[in-house]
ModelCIF file with pLDDT and N, C-alpha, C, O atoms, coordinates in Angstrom:
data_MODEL
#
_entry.id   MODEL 
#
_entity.id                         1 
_entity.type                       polymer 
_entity.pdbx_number_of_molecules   1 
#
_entity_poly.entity_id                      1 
_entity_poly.type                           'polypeptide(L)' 
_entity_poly.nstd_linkage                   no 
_entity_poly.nstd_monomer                   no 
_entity_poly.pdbx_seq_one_letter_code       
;(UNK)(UNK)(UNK)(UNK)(UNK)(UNK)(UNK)(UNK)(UNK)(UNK)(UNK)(UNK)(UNK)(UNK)(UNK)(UNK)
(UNK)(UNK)(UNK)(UNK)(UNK)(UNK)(UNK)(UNK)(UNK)(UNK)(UNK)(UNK)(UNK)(UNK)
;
_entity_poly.pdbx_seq_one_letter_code_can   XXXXXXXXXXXXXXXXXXXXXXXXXXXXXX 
_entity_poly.pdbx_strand_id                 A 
#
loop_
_entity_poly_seq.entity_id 
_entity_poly_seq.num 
_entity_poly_seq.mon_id 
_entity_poly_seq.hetero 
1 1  UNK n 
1 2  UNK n 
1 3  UNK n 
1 4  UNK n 
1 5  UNK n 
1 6  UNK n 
1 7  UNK n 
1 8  UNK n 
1 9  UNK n 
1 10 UNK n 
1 11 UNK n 
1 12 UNK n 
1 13 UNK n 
1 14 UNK n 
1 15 UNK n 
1 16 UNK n 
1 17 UNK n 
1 18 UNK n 
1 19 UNK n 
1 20 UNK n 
1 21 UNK n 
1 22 UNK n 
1 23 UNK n 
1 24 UNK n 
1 25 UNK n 
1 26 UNK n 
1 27 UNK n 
1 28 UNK n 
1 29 UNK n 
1 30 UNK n 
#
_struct_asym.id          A 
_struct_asym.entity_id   1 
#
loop_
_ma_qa_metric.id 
_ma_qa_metric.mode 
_ma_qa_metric.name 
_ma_qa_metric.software_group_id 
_ma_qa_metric.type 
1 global pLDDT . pLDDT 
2 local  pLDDT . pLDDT 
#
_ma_qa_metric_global.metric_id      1 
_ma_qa_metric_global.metric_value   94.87 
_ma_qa_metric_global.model_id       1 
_ma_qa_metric_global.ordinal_id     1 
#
loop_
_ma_qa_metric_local.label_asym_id 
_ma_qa_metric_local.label_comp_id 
_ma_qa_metric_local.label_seq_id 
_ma_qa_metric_local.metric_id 
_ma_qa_metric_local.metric_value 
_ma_qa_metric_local.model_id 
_ma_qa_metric_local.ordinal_id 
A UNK 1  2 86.00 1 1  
A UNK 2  2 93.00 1 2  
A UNK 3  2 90.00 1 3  
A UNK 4  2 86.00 1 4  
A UNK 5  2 91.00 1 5  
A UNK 6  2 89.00 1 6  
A UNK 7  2 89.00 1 7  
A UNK 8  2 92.00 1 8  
A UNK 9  2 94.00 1 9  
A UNK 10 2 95.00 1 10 
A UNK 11 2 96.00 1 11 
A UNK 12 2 97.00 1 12 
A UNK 13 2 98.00 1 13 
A UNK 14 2 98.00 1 14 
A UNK 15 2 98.00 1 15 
A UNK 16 2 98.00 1 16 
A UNK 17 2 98.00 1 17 
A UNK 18 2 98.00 1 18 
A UNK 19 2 98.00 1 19 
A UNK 20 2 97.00 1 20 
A UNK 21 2 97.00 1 21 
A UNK 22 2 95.00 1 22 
A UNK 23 2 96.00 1 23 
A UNK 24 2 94.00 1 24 
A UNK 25 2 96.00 1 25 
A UNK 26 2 98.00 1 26 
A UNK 27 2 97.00 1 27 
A UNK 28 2 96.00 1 28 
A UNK 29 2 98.00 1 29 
A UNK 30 2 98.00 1 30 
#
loop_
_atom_site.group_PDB 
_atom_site.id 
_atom_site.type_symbol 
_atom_site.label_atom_id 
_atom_site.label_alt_id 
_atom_site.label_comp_id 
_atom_site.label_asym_id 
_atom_site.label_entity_id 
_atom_site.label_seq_id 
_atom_site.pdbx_PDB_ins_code 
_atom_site.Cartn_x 
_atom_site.Cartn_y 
_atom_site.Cartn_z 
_atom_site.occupancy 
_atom_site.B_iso_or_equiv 
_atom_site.pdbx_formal_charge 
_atom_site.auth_seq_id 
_atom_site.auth_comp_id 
_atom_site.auth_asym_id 
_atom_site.auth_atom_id 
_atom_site.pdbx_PDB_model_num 
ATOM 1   N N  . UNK A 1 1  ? 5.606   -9.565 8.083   1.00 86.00 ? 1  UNK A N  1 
ATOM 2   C CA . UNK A 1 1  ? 4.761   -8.503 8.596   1.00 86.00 ? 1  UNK A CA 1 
ATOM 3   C C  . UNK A 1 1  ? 5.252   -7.189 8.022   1.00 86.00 ? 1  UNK A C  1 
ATOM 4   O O  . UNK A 1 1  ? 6.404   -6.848 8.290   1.00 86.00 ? 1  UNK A O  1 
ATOM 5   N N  . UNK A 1 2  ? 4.429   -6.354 7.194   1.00 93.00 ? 2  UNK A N  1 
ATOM 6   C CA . UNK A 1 2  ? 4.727   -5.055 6.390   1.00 93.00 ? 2  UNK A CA 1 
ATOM 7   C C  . UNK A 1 2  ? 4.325   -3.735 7.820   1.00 93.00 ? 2  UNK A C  1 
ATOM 8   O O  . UNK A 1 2  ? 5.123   -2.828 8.057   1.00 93.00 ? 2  UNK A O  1 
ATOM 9   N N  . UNK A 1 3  ? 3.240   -3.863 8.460   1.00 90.00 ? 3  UNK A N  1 
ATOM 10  C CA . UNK A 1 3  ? 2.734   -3.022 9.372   1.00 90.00 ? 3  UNK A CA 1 
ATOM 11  C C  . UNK A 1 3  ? 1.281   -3.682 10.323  1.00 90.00 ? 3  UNK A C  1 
ATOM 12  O O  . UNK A 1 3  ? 0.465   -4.529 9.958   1.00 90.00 ? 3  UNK A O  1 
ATOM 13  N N  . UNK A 1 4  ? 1.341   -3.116 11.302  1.00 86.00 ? 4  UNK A N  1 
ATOM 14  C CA . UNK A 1 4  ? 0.476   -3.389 12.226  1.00 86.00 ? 4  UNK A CA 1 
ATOM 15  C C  . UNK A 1 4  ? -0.318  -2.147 12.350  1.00 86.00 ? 4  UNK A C  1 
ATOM 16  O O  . UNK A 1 4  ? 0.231   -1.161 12.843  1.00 86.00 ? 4  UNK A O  1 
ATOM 17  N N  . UNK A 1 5  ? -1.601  -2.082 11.941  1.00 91.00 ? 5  UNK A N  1 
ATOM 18  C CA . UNK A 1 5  ? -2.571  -1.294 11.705  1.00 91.00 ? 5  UNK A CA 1 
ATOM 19  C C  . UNK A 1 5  ? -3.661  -0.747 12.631  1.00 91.00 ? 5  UNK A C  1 
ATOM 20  O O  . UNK A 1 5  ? -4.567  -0.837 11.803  1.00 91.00 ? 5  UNK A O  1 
ATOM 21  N N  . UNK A 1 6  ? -4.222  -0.286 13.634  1.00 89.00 ? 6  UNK A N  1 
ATOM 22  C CA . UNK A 1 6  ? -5.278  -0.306 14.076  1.00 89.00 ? 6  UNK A CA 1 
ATOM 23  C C  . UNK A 1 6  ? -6.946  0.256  13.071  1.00 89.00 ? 6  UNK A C  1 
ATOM 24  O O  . UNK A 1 6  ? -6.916  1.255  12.353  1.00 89.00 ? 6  UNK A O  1 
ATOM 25  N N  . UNK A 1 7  ? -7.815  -0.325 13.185  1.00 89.00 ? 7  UNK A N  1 
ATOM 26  C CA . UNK A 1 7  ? -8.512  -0.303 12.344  1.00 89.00 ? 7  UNK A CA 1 
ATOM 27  C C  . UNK A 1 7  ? -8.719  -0.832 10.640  1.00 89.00 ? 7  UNK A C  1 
ATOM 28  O O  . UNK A 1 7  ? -7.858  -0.691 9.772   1.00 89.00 ? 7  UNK A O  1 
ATOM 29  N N  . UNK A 1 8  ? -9.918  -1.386 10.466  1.00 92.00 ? 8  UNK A N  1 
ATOM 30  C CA . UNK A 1 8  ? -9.688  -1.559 8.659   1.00 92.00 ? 8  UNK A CA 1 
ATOM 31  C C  . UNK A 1 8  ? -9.511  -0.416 8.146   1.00 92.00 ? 8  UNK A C  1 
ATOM 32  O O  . UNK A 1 8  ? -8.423  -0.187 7.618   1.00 92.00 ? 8  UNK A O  1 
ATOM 33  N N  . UNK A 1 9  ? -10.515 0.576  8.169   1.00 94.00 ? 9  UNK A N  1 
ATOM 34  C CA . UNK A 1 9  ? -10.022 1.622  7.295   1.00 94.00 ? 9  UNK A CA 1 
ATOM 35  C C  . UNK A 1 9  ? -8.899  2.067  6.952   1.00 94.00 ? 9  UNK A C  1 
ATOM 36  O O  . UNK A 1 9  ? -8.668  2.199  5.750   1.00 94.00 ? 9  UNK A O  1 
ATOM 37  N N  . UNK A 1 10 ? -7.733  2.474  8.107   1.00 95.00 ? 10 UNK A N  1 
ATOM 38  C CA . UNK A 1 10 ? -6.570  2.813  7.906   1.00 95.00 ? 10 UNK A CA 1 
ATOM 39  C C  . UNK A 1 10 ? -6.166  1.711  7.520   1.00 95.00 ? 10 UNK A C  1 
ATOM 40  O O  . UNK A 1 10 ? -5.183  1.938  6.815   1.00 95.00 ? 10 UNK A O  1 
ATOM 41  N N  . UNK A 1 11 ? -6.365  0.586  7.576   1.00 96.00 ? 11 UNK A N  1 
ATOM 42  C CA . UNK A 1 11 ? -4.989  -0.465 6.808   1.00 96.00 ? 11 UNK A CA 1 
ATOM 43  C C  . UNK A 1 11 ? -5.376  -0.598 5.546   1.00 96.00 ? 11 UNK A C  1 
ATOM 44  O O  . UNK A 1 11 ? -4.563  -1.094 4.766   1.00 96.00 ? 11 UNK A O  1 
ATOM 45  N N  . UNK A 1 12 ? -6.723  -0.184 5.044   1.00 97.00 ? 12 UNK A N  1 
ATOM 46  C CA . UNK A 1 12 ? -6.803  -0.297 4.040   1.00 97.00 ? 12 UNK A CA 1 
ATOM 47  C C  . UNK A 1 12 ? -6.630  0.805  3.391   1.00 97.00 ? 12 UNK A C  1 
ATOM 48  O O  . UNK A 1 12 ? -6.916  0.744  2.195   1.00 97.00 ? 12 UNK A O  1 
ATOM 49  N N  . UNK A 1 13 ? -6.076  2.270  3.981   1.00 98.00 ? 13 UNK A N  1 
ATOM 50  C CA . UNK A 1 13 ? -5.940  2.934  2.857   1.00 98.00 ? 13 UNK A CA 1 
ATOM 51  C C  . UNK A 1 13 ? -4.691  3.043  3.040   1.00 98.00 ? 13 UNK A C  1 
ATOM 52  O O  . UNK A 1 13 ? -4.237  3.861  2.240   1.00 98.00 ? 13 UNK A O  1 
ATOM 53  N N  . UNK A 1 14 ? -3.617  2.452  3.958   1.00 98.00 ? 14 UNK A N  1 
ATOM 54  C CA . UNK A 1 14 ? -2.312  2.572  4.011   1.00 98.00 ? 14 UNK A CA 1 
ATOM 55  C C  . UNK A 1 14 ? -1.728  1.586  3.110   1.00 98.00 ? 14 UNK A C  1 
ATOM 56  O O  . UNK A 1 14 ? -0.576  1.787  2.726   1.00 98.00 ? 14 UNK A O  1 
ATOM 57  N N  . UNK A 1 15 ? -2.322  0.602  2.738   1.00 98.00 ? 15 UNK A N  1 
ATOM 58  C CA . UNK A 1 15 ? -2.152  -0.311 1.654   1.00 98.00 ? 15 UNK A CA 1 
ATOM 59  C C  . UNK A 1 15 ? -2.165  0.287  0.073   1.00 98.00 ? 15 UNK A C  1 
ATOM 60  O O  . UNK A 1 15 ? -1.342  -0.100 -0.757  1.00 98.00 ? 15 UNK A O  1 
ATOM 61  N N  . UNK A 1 16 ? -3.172  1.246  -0.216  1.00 98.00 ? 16 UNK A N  1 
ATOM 62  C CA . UNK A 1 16 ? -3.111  1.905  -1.164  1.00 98.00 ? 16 UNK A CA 1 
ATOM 63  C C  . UNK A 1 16 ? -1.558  2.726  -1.026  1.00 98.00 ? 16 UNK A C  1 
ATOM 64  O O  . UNK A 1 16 ? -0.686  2.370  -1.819  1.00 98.00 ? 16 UNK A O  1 
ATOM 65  N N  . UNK A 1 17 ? -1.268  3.697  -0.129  1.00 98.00 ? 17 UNK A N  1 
ATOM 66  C CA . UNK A 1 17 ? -0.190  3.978  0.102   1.00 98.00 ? 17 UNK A CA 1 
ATOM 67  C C  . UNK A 1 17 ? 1.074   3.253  -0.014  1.00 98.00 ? 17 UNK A C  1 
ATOM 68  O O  . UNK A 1 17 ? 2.079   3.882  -0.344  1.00 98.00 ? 17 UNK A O  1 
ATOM 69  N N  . UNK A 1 18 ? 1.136   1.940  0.232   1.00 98.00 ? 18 UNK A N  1 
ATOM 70  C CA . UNK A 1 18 ? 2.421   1.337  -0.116  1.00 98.00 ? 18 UNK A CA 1 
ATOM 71  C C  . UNK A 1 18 ? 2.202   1.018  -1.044  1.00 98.00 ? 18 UNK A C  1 
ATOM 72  O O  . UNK A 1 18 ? 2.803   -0.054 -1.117  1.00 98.00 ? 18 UNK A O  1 
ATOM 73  N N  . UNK A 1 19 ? 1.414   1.275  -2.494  1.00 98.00 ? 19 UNK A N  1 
ATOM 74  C CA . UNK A 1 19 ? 1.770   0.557  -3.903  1.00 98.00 ? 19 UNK A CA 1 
ATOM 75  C C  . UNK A 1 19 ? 2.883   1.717  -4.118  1.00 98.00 ? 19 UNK A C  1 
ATOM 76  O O  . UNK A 1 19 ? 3.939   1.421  -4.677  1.00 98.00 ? 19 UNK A O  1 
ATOM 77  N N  . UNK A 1 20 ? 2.669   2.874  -3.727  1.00 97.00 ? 20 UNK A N  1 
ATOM 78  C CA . UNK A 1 20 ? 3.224   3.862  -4.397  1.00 97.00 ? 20 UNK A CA 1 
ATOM 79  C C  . UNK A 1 20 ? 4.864   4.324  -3.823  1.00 97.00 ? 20 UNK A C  1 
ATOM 80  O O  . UNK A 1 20 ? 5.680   5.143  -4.247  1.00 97.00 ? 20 UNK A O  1 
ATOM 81  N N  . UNK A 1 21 ? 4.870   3.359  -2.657  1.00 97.00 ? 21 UNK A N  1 
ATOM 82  C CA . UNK A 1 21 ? 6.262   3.389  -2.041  1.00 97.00 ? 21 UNK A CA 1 
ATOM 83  C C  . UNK A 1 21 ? 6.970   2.427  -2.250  1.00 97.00 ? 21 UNK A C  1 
ATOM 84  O O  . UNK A 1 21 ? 8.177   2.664  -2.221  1.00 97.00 ? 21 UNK A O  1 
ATOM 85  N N  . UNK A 1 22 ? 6.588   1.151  -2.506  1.00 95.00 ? 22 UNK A N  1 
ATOM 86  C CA . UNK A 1 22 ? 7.118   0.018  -2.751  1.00 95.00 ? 22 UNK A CA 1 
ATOM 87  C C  . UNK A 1 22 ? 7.564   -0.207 -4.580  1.00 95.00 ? 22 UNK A C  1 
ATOM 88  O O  . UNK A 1 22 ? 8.590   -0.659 -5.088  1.00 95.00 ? 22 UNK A O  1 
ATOM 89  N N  . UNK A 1 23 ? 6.160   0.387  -5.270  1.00 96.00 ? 23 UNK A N  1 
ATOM 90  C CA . UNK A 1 23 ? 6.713   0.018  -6.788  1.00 96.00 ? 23 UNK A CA 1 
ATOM 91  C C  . UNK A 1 23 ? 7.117   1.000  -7.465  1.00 96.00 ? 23 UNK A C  1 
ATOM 92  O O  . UNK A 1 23 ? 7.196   2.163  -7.072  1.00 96.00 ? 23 UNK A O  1 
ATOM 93  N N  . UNK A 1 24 ? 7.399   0.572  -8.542  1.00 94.00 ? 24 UNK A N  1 
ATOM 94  C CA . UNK A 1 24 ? 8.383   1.371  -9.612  1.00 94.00 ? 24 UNK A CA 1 
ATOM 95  C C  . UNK A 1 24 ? 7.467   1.236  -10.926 1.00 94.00 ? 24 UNK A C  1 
ATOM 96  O O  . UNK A 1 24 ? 6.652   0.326  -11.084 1.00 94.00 ? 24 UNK A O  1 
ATOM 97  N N  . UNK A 1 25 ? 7.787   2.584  -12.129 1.00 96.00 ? 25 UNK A N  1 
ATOM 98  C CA . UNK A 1 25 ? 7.280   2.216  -13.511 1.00 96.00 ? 25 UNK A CA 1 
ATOM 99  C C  . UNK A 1 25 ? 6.136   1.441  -13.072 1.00 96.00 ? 25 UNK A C  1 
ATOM 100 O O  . UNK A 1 25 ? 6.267   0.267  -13.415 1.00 96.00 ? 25 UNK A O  1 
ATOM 101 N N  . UNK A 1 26 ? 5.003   1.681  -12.404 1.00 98.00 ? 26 UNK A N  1 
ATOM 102 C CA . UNK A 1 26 ? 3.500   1.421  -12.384 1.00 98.00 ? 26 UNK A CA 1 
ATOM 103 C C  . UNK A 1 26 ? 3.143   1.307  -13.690 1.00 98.00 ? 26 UNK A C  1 
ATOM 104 O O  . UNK A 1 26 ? 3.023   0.194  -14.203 1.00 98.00 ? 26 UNK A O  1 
ATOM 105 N N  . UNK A 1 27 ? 2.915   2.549  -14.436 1.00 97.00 ? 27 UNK A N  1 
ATOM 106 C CA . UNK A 1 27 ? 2.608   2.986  -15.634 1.00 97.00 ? 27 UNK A CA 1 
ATOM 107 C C  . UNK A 1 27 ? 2.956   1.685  -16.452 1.00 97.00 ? 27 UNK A C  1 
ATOM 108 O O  . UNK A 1 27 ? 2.141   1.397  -17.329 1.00 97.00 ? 27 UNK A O  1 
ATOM 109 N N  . UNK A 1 28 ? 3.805   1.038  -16.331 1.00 96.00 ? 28 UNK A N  1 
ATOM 110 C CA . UNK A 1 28 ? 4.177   -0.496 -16.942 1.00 96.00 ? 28 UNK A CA 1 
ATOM 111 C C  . UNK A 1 28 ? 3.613   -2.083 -17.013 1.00 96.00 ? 28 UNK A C  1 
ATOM 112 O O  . UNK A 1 28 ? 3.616   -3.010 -17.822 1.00 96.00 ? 28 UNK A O  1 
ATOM 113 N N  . UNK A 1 29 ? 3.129   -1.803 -15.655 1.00 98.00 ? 29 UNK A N  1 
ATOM 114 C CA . UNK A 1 29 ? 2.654   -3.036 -14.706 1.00 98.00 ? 29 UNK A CA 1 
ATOM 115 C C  . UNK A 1 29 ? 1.495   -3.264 -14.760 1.00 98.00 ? 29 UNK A C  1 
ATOM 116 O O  . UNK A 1 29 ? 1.095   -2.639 -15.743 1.00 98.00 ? 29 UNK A O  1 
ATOM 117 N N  . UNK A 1 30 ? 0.798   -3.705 -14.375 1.00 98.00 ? 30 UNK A N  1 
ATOM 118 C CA . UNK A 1 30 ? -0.668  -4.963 -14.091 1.00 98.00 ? 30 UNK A CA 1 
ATOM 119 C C  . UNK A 1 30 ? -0.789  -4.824 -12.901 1.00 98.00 ? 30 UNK A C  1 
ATOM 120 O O  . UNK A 1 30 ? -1.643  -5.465 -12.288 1.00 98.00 ? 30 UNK A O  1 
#
């Protein structure tokens, strides 16, 4: 379990939010 969300919207834009906390060198990746 990463987070417990109320609503889709917010989990779905808090998901966008953790690419950018979780990864590294994006600019690299797929």
């Amino acid at each position: 379990m990463v987070e417990k969300i109320r609503g889709y919207k917010r989990a779905f834009d808090r998901l966008v939010s953790i690419i950018g906390e979780e990864g590294k060198n994006l600019e690299e990746k797929i």
